[in-house]
Protein backbone atom coordinates (compact mmCIF):
# COMPACT_ATOMS: atom_id res chain seq x y z
CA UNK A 1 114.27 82.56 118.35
CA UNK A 2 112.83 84.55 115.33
CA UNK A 3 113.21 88.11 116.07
CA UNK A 4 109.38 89.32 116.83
CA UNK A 5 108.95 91.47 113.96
CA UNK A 6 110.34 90.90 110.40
CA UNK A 7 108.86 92.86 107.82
CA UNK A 8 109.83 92.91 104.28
CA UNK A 9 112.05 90.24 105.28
CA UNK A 10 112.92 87.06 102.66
CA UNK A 11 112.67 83.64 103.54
CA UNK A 12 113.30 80.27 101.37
CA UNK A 13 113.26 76.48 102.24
CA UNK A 14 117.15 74.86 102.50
CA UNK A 15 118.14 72.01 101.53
CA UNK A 16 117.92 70.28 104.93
CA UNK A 17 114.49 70.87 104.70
CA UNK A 18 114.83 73.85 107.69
CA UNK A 19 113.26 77.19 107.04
CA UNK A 20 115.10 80.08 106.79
CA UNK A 21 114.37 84.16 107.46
CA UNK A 22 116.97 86.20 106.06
CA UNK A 23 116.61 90.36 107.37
CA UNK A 24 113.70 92.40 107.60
CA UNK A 25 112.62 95.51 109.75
CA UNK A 26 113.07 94.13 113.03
CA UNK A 27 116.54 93.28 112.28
CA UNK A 28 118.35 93.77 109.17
CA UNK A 29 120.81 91.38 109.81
CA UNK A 30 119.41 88.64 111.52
CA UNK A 31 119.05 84.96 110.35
CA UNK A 32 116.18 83.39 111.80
CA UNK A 33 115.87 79.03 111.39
CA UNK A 34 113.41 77.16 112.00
CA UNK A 35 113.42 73.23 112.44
CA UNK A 36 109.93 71.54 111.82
CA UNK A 37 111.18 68.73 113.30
CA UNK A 38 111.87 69.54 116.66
CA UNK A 39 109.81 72.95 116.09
CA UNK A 40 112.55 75.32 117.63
CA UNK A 41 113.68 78.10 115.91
CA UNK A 42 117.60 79.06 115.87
CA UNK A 43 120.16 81.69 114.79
CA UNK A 44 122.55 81.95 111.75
CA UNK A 45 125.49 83.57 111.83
CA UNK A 46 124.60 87.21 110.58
CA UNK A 47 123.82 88.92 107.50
CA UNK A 48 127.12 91.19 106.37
CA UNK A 49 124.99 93.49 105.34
CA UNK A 50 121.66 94.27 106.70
CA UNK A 51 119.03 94.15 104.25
CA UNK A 52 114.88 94.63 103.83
CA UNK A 53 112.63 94.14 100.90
CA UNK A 54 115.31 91.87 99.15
CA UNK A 55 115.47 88.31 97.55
CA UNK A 56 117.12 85.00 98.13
CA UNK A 57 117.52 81.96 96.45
CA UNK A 58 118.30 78.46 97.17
CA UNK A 59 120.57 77.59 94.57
CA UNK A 60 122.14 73.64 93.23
CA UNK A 61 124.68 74.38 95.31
CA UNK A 62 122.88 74.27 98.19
CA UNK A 63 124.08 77.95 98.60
CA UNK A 64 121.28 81.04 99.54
CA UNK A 65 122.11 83.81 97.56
CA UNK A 66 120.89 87.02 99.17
CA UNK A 67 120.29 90.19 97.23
CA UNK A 68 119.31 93.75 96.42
CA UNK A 69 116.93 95.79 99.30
CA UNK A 70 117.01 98.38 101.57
CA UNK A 71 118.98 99.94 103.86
CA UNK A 72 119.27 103.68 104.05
CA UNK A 73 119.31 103.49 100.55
CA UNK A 74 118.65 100.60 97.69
CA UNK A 75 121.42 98.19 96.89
CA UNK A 76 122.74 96.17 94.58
CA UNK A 77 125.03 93.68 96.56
CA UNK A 78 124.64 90.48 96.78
CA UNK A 79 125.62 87.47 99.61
CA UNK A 80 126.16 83.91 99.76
CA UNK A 81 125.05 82.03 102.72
CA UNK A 82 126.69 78.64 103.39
CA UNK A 83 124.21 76.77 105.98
CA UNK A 84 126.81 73.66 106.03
CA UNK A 85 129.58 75.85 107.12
CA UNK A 86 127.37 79.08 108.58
CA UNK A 87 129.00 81.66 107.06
CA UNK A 88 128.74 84.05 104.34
CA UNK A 89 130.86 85.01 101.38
CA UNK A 90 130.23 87.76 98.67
CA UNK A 91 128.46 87.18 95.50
CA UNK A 92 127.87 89.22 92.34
CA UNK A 93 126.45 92.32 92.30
CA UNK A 94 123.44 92.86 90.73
CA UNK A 95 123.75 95.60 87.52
CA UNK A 96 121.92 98.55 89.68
CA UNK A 97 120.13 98.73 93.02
CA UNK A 98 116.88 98.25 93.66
CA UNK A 99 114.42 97.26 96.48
CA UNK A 100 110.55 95.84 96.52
CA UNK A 101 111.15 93.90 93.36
CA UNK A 102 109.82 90.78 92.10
CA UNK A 103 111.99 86.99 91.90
CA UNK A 104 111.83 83.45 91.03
CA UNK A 105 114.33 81.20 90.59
CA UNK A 106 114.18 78.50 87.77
CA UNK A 107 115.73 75.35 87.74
CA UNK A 108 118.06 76.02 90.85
CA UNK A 109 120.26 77.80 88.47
CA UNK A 110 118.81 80.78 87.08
CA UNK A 111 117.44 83.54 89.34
CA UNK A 112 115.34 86.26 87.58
CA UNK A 113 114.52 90.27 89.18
CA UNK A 114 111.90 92.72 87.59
CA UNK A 115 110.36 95.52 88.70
CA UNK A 116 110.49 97.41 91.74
CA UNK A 117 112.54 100.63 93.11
CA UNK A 118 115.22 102.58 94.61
CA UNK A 119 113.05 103.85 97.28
CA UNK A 120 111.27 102.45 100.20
CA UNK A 121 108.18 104.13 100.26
CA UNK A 122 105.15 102.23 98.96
CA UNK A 123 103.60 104.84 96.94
CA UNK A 124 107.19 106.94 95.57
CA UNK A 125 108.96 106.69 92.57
CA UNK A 126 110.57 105.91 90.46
CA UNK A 127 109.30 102.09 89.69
CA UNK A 128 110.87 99.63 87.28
CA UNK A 129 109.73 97.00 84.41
CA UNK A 130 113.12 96.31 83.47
CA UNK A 131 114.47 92.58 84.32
CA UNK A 132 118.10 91.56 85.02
CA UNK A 133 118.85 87.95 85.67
CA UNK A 134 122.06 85.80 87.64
CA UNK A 135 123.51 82.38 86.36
CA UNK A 136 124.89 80.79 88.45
CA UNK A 137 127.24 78.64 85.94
CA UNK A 138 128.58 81.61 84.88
CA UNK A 139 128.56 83.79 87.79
CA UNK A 140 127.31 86.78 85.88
CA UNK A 141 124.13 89.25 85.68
CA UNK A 142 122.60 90.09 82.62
CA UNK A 143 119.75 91.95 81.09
CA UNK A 144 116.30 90.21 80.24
CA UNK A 145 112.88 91.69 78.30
CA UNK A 146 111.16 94.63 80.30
CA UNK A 147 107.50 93.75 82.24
CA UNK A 148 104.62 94.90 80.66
CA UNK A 149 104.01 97.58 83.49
CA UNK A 150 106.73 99.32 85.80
CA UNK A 151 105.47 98.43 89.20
CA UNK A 152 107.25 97.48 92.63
CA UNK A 153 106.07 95.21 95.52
CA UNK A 154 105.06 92.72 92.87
CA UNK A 155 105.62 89.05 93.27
CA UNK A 156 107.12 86.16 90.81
CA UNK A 157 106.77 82.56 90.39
CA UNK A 158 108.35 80.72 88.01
CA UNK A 159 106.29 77.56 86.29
CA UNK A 160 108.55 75.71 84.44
CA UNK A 161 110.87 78.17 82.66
CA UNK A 162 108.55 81.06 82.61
CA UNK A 163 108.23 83.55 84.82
CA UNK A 164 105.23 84.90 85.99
CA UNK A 165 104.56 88.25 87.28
CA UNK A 166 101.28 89.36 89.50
CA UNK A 167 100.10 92.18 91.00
CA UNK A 168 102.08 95.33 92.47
CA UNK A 169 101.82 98.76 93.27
CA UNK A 170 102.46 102.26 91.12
CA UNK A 171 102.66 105.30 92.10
CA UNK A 172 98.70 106.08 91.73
CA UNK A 173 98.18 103.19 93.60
CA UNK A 174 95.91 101.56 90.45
CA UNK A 175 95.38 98.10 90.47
CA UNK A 176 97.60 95.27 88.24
CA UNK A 177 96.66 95.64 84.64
CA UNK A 178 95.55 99.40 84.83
CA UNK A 179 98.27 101.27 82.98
CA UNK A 180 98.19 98.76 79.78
CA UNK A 181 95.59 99.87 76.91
CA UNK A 182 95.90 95.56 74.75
CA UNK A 183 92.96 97.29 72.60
CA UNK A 184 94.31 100.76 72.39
CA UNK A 185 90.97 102.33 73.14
CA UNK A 186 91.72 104.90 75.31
CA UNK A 187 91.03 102.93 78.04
CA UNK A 188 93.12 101.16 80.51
CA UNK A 189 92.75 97.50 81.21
CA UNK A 190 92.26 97.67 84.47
CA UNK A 191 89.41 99.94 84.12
CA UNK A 192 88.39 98.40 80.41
CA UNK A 193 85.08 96.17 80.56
CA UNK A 194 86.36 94.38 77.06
CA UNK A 195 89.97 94.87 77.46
CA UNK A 196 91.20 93.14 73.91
CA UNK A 197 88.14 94.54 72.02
CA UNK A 198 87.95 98.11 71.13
CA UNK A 199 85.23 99.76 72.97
CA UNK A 200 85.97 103.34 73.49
CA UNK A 201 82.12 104.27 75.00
CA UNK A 202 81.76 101.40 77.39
CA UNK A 203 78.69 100.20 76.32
CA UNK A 204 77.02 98.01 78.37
CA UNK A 205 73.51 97.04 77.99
CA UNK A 206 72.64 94.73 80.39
CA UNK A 207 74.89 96.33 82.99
CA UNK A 208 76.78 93.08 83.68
CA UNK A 209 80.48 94.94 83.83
CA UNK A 210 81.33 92.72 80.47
CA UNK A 211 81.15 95.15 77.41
CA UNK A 212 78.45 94.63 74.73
CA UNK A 213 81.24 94.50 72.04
CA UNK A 214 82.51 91.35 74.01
CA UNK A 215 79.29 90.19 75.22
CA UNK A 216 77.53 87.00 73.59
CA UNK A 217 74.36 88.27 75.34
CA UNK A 218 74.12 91.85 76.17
CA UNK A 219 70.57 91.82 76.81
CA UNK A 220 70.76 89.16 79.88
CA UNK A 221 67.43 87.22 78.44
């Protein structure tokens, strides 16, 4: 049975169609699967190395690749679980460690990090924008084009081949968007009510939170 609490655990869909938990708090190295069909959940053989706020991916060869996290300290290994055969073999490591970091996987081939840490605490430093990303035809890591904003605990999907990045924390706890200026008015994005049109007193007329320089009718009539 799943182990009661997982937190900052991963979890990805195989291709049997069973679901799979991979770590987390309550157990670092547990594997957790569950079978929809005959809703029961059962164990995997064990994690060789125990692992929170990580990634997997299911990749086309039916392989999860488990990697990065936290435990004691960040990491950058990185471990291949064979459901077929239950058992686990190493994999790449990743350039650098880091925990709390953002993934997505394109194409069953390609798996993409950015962002995130090397610590474990929501509101610490340092926090990353720089993206590294595995092939798995070639077996190798290599570096990608920073995010926008260095930020962990974000989250990744990937719609066709681009990835897309949302939300987060910082250290000062501000809100996705809030340490980018796109109109260079002194004012951060997340705090900007015309972020892509200069507008360095806020005006706003009709108090509507939209900006009279972007407004097409700042007096509300």
């Amino acid at each position: 049975p799943i182990v009661g609490f997982l937190g900052y655990c991963s979890a990805a869909v195989g291709a049997d169609g069973r679901f799979y938990v991979f770590g987390g708090e309550g157990d670092t190295t547990a594997v957790s699967i569950y079978d929809g069909n005959s809703n029961r959940w059962s164990s995997g053989a064990v994690m060789p190395q125990g692992r929170k706020g990580h990634g997997v991916s299911l990749l086309s060869d039916g392989k999860f690749y488990v990697y990065g996290g936290f435990d004691g300290s960040a990491l950058s290994s990185m471990d291949v679980y064979d459901s077929n055969a239950n058992s686990w073999s190493s994999g790449t490591a990743m350039p650098s460690a880091r925990t709390h970091f953002a993934w997505a996987t394109i194409s069953a081939q390609l798996i993409y990090v950015t962002t995130g840490s090397t610590s474990n605490g929501n509101r610490t430093s340092p926090e990353f924008s720089d993206t590294v990303s595995f092939d798995l035809r070639s077996g190798q890591w290599s570096a990608g084009p920073d995010d926008l904003v260095a930020r962990r605990e974000s989250n990744a999907v990937a719609l066709g081949t681009v990835v897309h990045v949302l939300g987060g924390n910082t250290v000062t706890h501000t809100r996705h968007g809030a340490q980018r200026d796109s109109d260079d008015d002194g004012i951060f994005d997340g705090e900007d009510n015309c972020p892509l049109l200069a507008n360095p007193g806020q005006e706003d007329a009709d108090d509507d939170m939209l900006g009279d320089v972007c407004d097409d009718d700042d007096d509300n009539d």
